[in-house]
N, C-alpha and C. Protein backbone atom coordinates (compact mmCIF):
# COMPACT_ATOMS: atom_id res chain seq x y z
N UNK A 1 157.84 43.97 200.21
CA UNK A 1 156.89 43.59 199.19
C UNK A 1 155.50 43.35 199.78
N UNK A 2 155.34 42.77 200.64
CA UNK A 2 154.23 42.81 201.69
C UNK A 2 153.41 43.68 201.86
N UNK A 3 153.75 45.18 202.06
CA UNK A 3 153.46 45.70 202.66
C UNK A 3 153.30 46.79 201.44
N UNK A 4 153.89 46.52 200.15
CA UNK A 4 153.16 47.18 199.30
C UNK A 4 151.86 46.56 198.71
N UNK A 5 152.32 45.13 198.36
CA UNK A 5 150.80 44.66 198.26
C UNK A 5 150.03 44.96 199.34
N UNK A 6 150.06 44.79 200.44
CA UNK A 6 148.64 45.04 201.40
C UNK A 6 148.15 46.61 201.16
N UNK A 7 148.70 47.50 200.75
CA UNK A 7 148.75 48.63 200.61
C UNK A 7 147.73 48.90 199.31
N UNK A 8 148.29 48.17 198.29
CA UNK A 8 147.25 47.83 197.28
C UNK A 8 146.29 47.62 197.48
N UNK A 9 145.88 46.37 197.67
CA UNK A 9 144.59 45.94 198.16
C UNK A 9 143.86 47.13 199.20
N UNK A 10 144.65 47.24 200.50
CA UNK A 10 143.65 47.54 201.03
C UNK A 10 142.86 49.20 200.42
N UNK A 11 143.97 49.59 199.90
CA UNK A 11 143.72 51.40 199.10
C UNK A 11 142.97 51.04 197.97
N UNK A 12 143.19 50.22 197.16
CA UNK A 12 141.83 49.54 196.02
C UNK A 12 140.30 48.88 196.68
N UNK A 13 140.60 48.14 197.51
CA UNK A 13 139.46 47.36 198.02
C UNK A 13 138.55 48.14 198.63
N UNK A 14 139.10 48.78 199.79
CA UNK A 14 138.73 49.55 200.61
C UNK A 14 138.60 51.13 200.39
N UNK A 15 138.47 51.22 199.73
CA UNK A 15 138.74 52.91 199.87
C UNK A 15 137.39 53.47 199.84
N UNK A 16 136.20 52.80 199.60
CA UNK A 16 135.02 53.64 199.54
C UNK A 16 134.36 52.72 201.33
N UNK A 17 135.32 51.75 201.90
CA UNK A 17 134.95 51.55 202.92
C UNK A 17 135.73 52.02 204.17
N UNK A 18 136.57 53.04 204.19
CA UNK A 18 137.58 53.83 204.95
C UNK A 18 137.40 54.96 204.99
N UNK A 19 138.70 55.36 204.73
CA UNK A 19 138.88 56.95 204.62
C UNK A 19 138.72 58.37 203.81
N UNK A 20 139.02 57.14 202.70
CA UNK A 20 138.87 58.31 201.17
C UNK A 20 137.35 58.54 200.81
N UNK A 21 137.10 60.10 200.53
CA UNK A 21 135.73 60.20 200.19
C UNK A 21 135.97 59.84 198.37
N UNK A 22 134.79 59.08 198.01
CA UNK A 22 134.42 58.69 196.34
C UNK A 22 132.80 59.15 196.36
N UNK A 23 133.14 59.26 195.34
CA UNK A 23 131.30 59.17 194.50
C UNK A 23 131.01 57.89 194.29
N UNK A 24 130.26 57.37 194.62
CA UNK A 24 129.56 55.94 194.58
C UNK A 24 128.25 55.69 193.44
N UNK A 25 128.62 55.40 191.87
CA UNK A 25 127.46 55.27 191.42
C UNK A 25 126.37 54.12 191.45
N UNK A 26 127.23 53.29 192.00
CA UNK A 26 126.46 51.92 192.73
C UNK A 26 125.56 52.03 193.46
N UNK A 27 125.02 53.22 194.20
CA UNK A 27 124.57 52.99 194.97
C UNK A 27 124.46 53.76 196.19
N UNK A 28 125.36 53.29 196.79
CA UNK A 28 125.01 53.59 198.07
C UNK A 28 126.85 53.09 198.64
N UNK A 29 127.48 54.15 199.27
CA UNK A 29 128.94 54.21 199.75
C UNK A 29 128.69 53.75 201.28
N UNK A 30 129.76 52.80 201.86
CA UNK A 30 129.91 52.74 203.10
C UNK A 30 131.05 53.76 203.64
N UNK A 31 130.97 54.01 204.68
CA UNK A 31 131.97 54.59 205.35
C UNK A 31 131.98 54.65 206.80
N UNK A 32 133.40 54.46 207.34
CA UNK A 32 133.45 54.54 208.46
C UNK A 32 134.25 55.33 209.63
N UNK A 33 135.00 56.47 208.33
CA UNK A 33 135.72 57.24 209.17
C UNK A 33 135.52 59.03 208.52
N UNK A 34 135.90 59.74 208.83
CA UNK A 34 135.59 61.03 208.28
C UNK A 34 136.50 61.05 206.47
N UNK A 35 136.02 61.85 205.63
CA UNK A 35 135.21 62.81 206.03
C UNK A 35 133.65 62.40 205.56
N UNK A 36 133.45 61.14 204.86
CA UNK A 36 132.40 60.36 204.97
C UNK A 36 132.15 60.81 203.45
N UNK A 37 130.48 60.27 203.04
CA UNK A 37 130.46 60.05 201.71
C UNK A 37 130.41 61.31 200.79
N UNK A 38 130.31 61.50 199.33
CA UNK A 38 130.38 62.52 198.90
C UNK A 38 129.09 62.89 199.08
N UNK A 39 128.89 64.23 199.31
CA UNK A 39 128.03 65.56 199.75
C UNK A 39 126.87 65.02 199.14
N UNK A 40 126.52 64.88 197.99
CA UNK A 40 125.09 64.71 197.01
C UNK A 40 124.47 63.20 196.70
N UNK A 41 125.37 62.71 197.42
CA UNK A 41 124.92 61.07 197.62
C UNK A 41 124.02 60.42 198.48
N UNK A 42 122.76 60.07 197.91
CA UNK A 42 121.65 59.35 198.82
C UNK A 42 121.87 57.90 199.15
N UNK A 43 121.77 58.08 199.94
CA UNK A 43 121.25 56.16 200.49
C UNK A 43 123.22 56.35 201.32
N UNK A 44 123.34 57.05 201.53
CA UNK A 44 125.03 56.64 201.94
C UNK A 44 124.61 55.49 203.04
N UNK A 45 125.43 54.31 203.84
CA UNK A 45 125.46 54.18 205.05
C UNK A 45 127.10 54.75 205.97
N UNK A 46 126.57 55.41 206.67
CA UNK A 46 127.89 55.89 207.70
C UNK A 46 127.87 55.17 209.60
N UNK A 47 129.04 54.89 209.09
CA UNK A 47 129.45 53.97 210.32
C UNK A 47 130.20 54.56 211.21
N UNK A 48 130.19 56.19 211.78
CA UNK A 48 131.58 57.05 212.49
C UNK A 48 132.52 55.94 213.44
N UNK A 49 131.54 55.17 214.27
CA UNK A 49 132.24 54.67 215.10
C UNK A 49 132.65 53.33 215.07
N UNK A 50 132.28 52.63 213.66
CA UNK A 50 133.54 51.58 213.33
C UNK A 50 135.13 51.60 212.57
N UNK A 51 135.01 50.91 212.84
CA UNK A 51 136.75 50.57 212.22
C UNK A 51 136.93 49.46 211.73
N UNK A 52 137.00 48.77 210.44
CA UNK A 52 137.25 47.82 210.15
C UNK A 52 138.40 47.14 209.98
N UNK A 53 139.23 47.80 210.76
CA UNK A 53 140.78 47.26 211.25
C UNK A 53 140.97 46.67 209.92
N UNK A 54 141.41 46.87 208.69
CA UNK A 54 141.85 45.92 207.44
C UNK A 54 143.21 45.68 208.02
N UNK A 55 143.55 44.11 207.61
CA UNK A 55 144.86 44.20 207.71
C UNK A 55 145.57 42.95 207.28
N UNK A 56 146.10 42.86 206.57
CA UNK A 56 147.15 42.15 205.36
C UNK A 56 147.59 41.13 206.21
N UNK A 57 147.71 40.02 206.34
CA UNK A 57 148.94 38.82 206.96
C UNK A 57 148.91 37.87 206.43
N UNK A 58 150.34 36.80 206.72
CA UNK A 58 150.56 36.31 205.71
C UNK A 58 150.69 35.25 206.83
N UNK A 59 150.00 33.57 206.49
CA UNK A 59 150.17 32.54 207.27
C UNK A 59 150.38 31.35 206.21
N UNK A 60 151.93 30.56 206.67
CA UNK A 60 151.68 29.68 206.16
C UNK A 60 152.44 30.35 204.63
N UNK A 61 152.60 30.67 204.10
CA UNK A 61 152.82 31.11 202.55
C UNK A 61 151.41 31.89 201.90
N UNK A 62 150.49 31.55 202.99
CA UNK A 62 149.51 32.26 202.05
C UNK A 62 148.85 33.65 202.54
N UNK A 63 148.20 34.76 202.07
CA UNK A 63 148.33 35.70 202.21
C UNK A 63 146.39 35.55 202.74
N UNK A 64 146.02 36.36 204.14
CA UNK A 64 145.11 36.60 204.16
C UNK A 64 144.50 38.02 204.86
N UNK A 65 143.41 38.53 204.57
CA UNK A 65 142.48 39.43 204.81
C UNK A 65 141.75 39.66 205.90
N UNK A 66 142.35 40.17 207.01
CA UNK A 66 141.66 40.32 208.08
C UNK A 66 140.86 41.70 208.22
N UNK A 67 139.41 41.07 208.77
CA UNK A 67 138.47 43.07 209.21
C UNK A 67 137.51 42.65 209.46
N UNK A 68 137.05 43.42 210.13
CA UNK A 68 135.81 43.51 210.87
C UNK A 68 134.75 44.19 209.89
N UNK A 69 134.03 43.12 209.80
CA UNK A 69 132.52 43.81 208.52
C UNK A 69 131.32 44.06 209.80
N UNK A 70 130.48 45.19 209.59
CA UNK A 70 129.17 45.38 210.17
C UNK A 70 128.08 44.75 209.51
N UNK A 71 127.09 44.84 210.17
CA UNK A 71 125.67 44.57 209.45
C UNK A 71 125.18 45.42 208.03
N UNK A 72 125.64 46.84 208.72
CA UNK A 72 125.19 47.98 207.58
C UNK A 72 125.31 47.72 206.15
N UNK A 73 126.64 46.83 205.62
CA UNK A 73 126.72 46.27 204.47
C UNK A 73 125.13 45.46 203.72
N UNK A 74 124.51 44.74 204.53
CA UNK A 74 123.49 44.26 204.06
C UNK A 74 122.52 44.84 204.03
N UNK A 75 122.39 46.64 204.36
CA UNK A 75 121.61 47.33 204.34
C UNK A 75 121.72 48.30 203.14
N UNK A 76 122.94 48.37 202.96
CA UNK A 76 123.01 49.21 201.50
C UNK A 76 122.57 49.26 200.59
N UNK A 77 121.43 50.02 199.70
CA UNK A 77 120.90 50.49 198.60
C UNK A 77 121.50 50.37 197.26
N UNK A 78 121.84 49.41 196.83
CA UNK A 78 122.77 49.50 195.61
C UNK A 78 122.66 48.81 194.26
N UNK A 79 123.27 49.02 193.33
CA UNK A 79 122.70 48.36 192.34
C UNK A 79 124.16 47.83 191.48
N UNK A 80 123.92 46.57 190.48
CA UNK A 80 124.85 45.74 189.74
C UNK A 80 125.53 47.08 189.35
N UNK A 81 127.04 47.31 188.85
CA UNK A 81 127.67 47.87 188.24
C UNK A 81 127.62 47.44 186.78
N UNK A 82 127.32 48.51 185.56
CA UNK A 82 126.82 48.38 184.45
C UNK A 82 127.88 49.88 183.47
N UNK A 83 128.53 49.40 182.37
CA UNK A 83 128.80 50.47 181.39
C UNK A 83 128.10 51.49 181.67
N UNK A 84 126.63 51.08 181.36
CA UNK A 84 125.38 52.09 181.42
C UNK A 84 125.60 53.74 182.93
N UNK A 85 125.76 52.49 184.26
CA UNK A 85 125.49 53.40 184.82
C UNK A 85 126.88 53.86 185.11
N UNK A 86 128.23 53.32 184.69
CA UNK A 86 129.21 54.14 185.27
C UNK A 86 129.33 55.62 184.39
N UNK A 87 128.53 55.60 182.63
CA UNK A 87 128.63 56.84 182.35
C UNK A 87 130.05 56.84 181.45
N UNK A 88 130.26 57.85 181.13
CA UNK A 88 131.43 58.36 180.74
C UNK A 88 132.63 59.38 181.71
N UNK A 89 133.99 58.66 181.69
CA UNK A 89 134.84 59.86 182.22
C UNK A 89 134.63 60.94 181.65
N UNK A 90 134.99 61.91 182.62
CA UNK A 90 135.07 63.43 182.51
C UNK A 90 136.19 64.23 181.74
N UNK A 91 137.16 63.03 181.04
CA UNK A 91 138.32 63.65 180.00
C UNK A 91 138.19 62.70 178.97
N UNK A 92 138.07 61.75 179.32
CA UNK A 92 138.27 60.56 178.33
C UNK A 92 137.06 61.02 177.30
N UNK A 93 135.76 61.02 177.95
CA UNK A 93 134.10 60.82 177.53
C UNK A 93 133.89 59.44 176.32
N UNK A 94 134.71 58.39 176.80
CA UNK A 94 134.49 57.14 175.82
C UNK A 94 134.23 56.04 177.15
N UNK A 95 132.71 55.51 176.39
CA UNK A 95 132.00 54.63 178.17
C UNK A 95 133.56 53.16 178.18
N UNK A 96 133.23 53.24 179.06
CA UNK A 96 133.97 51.65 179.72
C UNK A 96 133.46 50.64 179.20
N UNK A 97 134.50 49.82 178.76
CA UNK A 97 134.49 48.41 178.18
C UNK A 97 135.11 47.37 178.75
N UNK A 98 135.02 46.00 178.32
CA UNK A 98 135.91 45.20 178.48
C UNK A 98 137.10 44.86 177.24
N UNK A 99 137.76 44.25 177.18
CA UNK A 99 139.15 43.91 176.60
C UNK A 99 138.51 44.03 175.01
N UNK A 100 137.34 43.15 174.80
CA UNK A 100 136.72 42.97 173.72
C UNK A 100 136.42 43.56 173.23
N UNK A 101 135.70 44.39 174.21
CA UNK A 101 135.19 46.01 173.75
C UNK A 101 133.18 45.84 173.81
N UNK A 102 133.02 44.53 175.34
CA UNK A 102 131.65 44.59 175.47
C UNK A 102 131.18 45.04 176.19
N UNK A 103 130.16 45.87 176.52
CA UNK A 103 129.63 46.73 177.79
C UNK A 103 130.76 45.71 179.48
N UNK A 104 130.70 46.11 179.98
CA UNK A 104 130.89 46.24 181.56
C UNK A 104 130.08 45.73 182.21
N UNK A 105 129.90 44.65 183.40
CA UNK A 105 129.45 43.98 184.18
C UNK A 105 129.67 43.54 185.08
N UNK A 106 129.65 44.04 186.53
CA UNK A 106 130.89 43.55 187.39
C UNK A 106 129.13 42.99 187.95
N UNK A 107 129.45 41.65 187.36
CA UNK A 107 128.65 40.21 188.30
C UNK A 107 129.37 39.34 188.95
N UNK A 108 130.81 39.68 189.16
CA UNK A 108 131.60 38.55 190.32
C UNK A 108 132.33 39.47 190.55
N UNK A 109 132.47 38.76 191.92
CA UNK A 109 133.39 39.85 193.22
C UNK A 109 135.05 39.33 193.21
N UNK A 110 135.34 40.01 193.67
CA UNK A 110 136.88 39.53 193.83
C UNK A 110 137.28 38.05 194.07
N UNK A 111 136.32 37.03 194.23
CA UNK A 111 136.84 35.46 194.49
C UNK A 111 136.24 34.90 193.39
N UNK A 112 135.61 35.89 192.03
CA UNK A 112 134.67 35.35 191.08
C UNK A 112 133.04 34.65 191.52
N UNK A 113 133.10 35.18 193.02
CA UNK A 113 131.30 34.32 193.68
C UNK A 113 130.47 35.43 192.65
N UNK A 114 129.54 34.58 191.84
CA UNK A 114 128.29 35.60 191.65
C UNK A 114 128.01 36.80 192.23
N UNK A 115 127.66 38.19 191.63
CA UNK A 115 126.82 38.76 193.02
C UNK A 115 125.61 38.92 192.90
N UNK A 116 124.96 39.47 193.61
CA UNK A 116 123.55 39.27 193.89
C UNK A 116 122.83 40.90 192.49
N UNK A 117 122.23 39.71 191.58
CA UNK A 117 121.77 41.18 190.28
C UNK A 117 121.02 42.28 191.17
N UNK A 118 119.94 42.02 191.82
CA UNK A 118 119.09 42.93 192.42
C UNK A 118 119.59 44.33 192.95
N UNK A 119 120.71 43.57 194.31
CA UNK A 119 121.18 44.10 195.16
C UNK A 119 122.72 43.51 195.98
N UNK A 120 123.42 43.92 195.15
CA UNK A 120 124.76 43.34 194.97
C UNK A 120 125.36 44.27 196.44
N UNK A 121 126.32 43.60 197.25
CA UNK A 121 126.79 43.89 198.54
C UNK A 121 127.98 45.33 197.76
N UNK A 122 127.83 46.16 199.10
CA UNK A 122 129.10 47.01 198.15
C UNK A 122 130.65 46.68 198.45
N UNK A 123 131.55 46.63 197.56
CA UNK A 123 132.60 46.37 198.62
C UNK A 123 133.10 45.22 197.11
N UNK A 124 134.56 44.83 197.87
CA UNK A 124 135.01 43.73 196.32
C UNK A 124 134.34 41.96 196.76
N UNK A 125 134.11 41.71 198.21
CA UNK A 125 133.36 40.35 198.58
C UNK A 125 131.74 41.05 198.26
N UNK A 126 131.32 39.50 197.64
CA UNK A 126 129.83 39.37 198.08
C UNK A 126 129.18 38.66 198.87
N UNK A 127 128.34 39.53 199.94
CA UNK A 127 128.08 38.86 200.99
C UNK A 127 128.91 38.20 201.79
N UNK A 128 129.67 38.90 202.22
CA UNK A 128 131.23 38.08 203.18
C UNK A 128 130.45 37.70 204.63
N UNK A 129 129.45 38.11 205.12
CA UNK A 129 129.60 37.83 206.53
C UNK A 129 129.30 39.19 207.57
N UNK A 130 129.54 39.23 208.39
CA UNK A 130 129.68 40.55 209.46
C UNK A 130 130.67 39.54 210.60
N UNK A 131 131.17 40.72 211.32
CA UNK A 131 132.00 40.42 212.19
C UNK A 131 133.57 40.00 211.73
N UNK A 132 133.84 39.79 212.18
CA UNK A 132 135.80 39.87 212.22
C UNK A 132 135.98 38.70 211.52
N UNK A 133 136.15 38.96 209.97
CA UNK A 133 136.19 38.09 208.92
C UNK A 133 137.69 37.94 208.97
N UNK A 134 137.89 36.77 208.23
CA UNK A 134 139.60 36.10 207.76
C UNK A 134 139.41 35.51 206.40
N UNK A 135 139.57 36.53 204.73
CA UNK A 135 139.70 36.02 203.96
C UNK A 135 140.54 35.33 203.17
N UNK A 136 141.15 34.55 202.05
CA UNK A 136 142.37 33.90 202.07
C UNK A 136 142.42 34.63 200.44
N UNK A 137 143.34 35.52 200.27
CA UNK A 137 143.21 36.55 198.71
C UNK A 137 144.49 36.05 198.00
N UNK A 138 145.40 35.24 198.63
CA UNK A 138 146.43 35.23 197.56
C UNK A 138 147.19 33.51 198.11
């Protein structure tokens, strides 16, 4: 069970900060391993030669988030996630809502911290830090 949740997380959390190439309408995509960001995307930051070692453990009963964050995060070009700018899917073509059915706003990060309107960090933390972080997610 472990090891599917960490699997979760880290393939949800991480995936525009790893391996998998995405389109990033936020902004600006981190990446740190090939094959890097999608082709037509400005402002990417690419990191070839980090590794943010993600990795799931569990201390104590409680479940935490280990990885190594760079600086480059606080350099990223990006903007609040908005209905507006995610657009419409490409089958669906009906914009994104919430439950209610009110535009979309991702202004809190995965621990519910504010994020920053201007220039919101990319990634599910805001503003976590750099260096070999230990978050506590479950």
């Amino acid at each position: 069970m472990l090891n599917d949740w960490a699997h979760r997380i880290t393939g949800y959390a991480f995936r525009c900060t790893t391996s998998v190439p995405c389109r990033s309408r936020q902004g600006a995509t981190c990446t740190s391993r090939a094959p890097g960001p999608y082709a037509r995307e400005a402002g990417a930051v690419v990191r070839p030669e980090g590794d943010p070692r993600v990795e799931l453990v569990e201390d104590g009963g409680a479940f935490y988030l280990r990885l190594v964050v760079g600086a480059e995060l606080a350099a990223a070009a990006t903007r609040l996630v908005t209905t507006d700018l995610l657009g419409k899917p490409l089958v669906a073509q009906v914009a994104y809502e919430n439950v209610d059915g009110s535009p979309v706003t991702v202004d809190r990060d995965f621990f519910g911290k504010p994020r920053d309107r201007a220039r919101p960090t990319p990634g599910p933390f805001e503003r976590p830090g750099s260096g070999e972080l230990k978050l506590r997610v479950r």
